[in-house]
Protein backbone atom coordinates (compact mmCIF):
# COMPACT_ATOMS: atom_id res chain seq x y z
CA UNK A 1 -42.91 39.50 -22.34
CA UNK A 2 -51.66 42.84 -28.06
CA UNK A 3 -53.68 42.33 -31.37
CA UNK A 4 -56.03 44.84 -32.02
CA UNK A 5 -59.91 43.57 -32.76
CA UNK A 6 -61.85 45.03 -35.69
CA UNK A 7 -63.82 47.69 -33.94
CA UNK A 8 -67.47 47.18 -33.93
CA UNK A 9 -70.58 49.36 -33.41
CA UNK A 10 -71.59 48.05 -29.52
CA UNK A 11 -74.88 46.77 -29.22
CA UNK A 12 -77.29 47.37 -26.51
CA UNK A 13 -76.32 46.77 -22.96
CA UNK A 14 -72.36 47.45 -23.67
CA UNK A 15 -70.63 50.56 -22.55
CA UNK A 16 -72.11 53.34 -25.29
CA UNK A 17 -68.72 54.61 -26.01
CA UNK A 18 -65.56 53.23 -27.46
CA UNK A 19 -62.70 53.87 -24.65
CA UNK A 20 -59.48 55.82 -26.68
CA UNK A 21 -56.35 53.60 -26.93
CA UNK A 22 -54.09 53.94 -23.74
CA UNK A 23 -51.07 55.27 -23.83
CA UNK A 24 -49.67 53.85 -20.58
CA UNK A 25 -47.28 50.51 -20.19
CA UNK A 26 -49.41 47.43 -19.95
CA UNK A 27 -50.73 47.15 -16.45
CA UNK A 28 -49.53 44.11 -13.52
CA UNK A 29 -51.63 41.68 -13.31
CA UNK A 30 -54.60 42.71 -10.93
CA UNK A 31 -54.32 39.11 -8.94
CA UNK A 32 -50.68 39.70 -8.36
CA UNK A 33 -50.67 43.92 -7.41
CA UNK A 34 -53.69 42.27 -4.46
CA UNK A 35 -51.70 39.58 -3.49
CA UNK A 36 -48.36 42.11 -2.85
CA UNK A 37 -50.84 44.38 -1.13
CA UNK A 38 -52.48 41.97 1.13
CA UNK A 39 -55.64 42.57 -0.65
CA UNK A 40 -58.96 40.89 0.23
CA UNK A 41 -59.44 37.04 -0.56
CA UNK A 42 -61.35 36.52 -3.60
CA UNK A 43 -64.78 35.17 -2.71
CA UNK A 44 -65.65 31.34 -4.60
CA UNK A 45 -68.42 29.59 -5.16
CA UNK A 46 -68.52 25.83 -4.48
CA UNK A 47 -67.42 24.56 -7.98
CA UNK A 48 -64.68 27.42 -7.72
CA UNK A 49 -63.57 26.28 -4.35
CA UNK A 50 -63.17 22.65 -5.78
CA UNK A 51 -60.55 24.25 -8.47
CA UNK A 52 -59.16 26.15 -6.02
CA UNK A 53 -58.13 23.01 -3.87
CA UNK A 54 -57.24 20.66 -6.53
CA UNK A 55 -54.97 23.89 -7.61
CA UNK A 56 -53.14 24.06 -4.12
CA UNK A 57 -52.64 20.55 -3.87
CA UNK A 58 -50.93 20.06 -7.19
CA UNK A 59 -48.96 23.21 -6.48
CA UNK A 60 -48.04 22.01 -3.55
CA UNK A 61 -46.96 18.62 -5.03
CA UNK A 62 -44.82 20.94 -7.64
CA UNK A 63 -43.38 22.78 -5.25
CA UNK A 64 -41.54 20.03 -3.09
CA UNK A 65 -40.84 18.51 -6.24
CA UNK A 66 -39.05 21.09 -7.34
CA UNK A 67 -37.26 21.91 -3.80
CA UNK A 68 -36.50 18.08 -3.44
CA UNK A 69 -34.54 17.66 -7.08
CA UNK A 70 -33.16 21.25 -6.74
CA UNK A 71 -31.41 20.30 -3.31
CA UNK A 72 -30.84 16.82 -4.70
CA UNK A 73 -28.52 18.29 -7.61
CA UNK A 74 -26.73 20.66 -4.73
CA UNK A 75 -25.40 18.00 -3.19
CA UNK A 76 -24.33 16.32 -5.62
CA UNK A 77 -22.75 18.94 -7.04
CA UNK A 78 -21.24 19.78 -3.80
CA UNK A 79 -19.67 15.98 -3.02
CA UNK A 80 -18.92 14.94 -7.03
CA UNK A 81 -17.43 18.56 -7.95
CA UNK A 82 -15.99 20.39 -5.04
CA UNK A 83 -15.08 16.95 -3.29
CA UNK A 84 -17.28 17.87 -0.57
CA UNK A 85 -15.71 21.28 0.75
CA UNK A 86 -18.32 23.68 1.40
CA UNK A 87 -16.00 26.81 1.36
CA UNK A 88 -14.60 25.67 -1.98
CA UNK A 89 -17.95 25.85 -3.88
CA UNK A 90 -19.43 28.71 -1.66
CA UNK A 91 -15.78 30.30 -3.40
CA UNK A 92 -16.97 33.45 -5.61
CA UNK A 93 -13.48 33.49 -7.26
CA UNK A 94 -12.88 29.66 -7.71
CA UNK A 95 -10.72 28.60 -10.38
CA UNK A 96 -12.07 24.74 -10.42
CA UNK A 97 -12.47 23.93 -13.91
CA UNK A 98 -15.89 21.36 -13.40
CA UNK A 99 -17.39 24.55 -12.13
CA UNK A 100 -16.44 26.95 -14.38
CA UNK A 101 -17.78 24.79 -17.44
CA UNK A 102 -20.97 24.76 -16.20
CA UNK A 103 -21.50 28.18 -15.24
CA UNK A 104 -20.08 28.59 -18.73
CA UNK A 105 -22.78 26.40 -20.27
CA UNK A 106 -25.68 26.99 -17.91
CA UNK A 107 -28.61 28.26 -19.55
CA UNK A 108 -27.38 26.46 -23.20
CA UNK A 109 -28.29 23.91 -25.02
CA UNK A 110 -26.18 21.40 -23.11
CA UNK A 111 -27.03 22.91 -19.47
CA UNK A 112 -30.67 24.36 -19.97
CA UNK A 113 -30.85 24.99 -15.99
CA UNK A 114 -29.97 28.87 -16.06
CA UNK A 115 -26.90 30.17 -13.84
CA UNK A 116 -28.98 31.26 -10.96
CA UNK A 117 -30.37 28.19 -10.28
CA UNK A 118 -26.93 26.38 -10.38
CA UNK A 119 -25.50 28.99 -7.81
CA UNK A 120 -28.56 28.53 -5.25
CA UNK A 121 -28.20 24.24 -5.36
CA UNK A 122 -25.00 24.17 -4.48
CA UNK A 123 -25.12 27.14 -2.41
CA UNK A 124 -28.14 25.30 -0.34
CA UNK A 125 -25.56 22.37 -0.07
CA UNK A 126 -22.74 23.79 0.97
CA UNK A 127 -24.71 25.99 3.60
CA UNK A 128 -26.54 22.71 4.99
CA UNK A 129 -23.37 21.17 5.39
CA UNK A 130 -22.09 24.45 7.08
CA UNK A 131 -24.64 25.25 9.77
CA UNK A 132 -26.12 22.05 11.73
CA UNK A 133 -28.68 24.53 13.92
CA UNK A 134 -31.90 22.46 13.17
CA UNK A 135 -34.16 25.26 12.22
CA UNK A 136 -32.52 26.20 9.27
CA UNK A 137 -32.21 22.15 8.55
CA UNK A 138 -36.01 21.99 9.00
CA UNK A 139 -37.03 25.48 6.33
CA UNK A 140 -38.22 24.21 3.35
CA UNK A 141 -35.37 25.53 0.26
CA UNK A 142 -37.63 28.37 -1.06
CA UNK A 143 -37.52 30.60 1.96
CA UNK A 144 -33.59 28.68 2.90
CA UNK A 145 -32.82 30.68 -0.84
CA UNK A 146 -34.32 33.69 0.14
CA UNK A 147 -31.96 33.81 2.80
CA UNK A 148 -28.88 33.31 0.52
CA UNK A 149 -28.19 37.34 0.30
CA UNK A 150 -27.04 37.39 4.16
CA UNK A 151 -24.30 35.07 3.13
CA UNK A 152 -22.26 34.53 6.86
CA UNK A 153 -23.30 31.36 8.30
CA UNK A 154 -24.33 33.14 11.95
CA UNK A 155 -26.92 35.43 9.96
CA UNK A 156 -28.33 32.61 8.01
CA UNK A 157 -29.08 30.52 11.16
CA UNK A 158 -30.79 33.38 13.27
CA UNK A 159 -32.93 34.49 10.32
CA UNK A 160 -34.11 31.11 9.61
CA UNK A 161 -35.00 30.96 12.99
CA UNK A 162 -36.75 34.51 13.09
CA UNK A 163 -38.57 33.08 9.76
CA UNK A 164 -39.48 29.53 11.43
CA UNK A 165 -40.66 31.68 14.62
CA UNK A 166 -43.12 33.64 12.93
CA UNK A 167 -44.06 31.70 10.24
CA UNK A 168 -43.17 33.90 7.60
CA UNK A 169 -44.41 33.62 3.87
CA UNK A 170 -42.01 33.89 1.22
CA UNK A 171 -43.20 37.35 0.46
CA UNK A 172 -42.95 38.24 4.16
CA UNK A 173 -39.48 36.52 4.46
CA UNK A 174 -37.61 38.19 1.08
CA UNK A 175 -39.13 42.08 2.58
CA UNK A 176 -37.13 40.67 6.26
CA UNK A 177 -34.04 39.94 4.41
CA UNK A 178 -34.49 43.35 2.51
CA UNK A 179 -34.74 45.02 6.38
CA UNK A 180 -31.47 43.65 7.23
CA UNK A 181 -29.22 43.90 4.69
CA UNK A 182 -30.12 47.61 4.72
CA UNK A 183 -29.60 48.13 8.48
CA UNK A 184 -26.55 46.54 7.89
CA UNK A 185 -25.61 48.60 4.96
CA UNK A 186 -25.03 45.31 2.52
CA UNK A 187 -28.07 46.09 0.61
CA UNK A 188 -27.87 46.06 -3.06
CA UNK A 189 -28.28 49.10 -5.57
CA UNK A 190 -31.98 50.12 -6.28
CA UNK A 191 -31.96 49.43 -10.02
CA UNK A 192 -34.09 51.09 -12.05
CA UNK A 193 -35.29 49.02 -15.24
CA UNK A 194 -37.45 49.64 -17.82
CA UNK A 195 -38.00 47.90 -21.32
CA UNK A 196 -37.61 51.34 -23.36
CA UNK A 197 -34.54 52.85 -20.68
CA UNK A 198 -32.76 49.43 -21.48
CA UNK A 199 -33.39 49.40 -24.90
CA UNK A 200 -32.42 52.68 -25.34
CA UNK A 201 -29.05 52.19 -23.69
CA UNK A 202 -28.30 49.10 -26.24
CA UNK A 203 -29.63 51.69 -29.47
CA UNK A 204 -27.41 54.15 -27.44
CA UNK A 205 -24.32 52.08 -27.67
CA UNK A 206 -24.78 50.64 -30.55
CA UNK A 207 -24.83 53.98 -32.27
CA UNK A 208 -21.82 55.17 -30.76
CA UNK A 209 -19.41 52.22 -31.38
CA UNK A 210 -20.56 51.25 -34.62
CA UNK A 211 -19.52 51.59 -37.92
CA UNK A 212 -16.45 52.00 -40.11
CA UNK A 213 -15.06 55.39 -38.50
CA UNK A 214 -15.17 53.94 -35.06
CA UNK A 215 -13.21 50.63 -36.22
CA UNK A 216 -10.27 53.00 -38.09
CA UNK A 217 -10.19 54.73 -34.29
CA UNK A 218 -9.83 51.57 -32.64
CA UNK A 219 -7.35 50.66 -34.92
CA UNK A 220 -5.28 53.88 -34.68
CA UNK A 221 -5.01 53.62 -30.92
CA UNK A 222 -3.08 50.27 -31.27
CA UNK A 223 -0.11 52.31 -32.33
CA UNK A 224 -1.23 54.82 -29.72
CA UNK A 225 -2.00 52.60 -26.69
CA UNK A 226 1.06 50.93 -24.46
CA UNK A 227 0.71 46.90 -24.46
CA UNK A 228 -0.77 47.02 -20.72
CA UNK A 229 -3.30 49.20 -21.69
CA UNK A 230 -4.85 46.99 -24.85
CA UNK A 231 -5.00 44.58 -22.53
CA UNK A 232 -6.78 46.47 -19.67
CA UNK A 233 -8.86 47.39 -22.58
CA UNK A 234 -9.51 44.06 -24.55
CA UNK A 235 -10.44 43.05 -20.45
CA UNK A 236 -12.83 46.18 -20.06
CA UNK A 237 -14.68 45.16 -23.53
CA UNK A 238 -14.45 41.34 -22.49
CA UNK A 239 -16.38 42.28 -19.55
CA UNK A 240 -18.91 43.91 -21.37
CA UNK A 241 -19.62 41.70 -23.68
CA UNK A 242 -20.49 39.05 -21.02
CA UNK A 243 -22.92 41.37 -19.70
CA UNK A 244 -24.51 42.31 -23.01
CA UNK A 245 -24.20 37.95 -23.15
CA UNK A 246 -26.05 37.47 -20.29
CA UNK A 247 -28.87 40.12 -20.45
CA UNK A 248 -29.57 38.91 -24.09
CA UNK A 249 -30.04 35.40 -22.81
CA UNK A 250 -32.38 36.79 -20.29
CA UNK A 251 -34.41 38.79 -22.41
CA UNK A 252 -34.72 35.68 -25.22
CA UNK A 253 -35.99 33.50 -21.98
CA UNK A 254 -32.68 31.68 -22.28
């Protein structure tokens, strides 16, 4: 998510030999590997510092923007489809049907906020209806959603106020979260992801369940298979198939 130049005999001053082609994965951005790394600041000149503000500001403006019409659409989502019942939508396994269409849509044509974003609106709602301690009231949504993984109300409100206390950044904030789900054991998986492993998983299943021999063993174990065990099956491949759903969406930038 690079053309090649005609190469050109370098004139006086540039370096006097061609570098060879590099074999490694494109590199990070250098401002973004600094910023993770608490690198120095970048030193501006006056006309650069005059950017540099006007950039912060408008940021800044996006920003709450963005926070104010995400936590807008929360709520509403909260009171209009889960009549106001903050355990209802903060439900992993509800069955309401409003809510299932638009997970079901999100990231479509109809719905082109993605999933994620619909989870953490009304998941911000239903959490500021939950827990009245004014320090997690008062923290703006972005650090409120890095919060989300701790889940139970009591954690939420002490590490908003541990955030609040010490002022953390976002960056600072989602590395505190990471601290305490893993003393507590609730940490996720360390996934491992490239672009060539995952695409050679998909070339990997694709070669092995494709293809007119595969479909004439599928077809044999329907004689073979009990009833209950197509459908555990047919549920095993639906499952699948929503995965393979969802990671194409991401990878097309839904």
């Amino acid at each position: 998510m690079q053309p090649v130049g005609v190469s050109r005999r370098p004139r006086r001053g540039y370096h006097s030999r061609m570098a060879k082609p590099s074999t490694k994965s494109p590199s990070r951005p250098s401002a973004l590997v600094r910023a993770e790394h608490g690198g120095a600041p970048v030193r501006l000149n006056a006309a650069e510092k005059k950017v540099f503000s006007e950039a912060l500001r408008l940021g800044a403006d996006l920003a709450d923007e963005v926070e104010a019409k995400v936590s807008a659409y929360g709520r509403w989502l909260l009171e209009a489809v889960f009549d106001s019942d903050a355990a209802a939508a903060l439900d992993d396994r509800t069955k309401n049907p409003v809510w299932q269409e638009l997970v079901r849509r999100a990231g479509g044509p109809t719905l082109r906020i993605g999933r994620r974003m619909l989870f953490i609106a009304v998941r911000l709602a239903a959490y500021d209806k939950r827990i009245t301690d004014q320090t997690w009231r008062g923290l703006d949504a972005g650090r409120k959603e890095l919060l989300l993984p701790l889940r139970e109300d009591r954690r939420l409100r002490d590490a908003a106020q541990h955030v609040t206390k010490f002022n953390l950044t976002q960056t600072k904030t989602s590395a505190y979260v990471s601290e305490l789900l893993a003393e507590s054991g609730d940490a996720p998986p360390n996934v491992r992801l490239t672009a060539p492993l995952l695409m050679g998983r998909m070339k990997k299943m694709h070669e092995s369940l494709s293809g007119a021999a595969v479909l004439r063993k599928v077809r044999a174990l329907q004689v073979e298979l009990e009833v209950a065990e197509r459908k555990a099956l047919a549920r095993e491949i639906d499952k699948v198939r929503d995965v393979l759903t969802a990671i194409a969406r991401e990878v097309r930038g839904r």
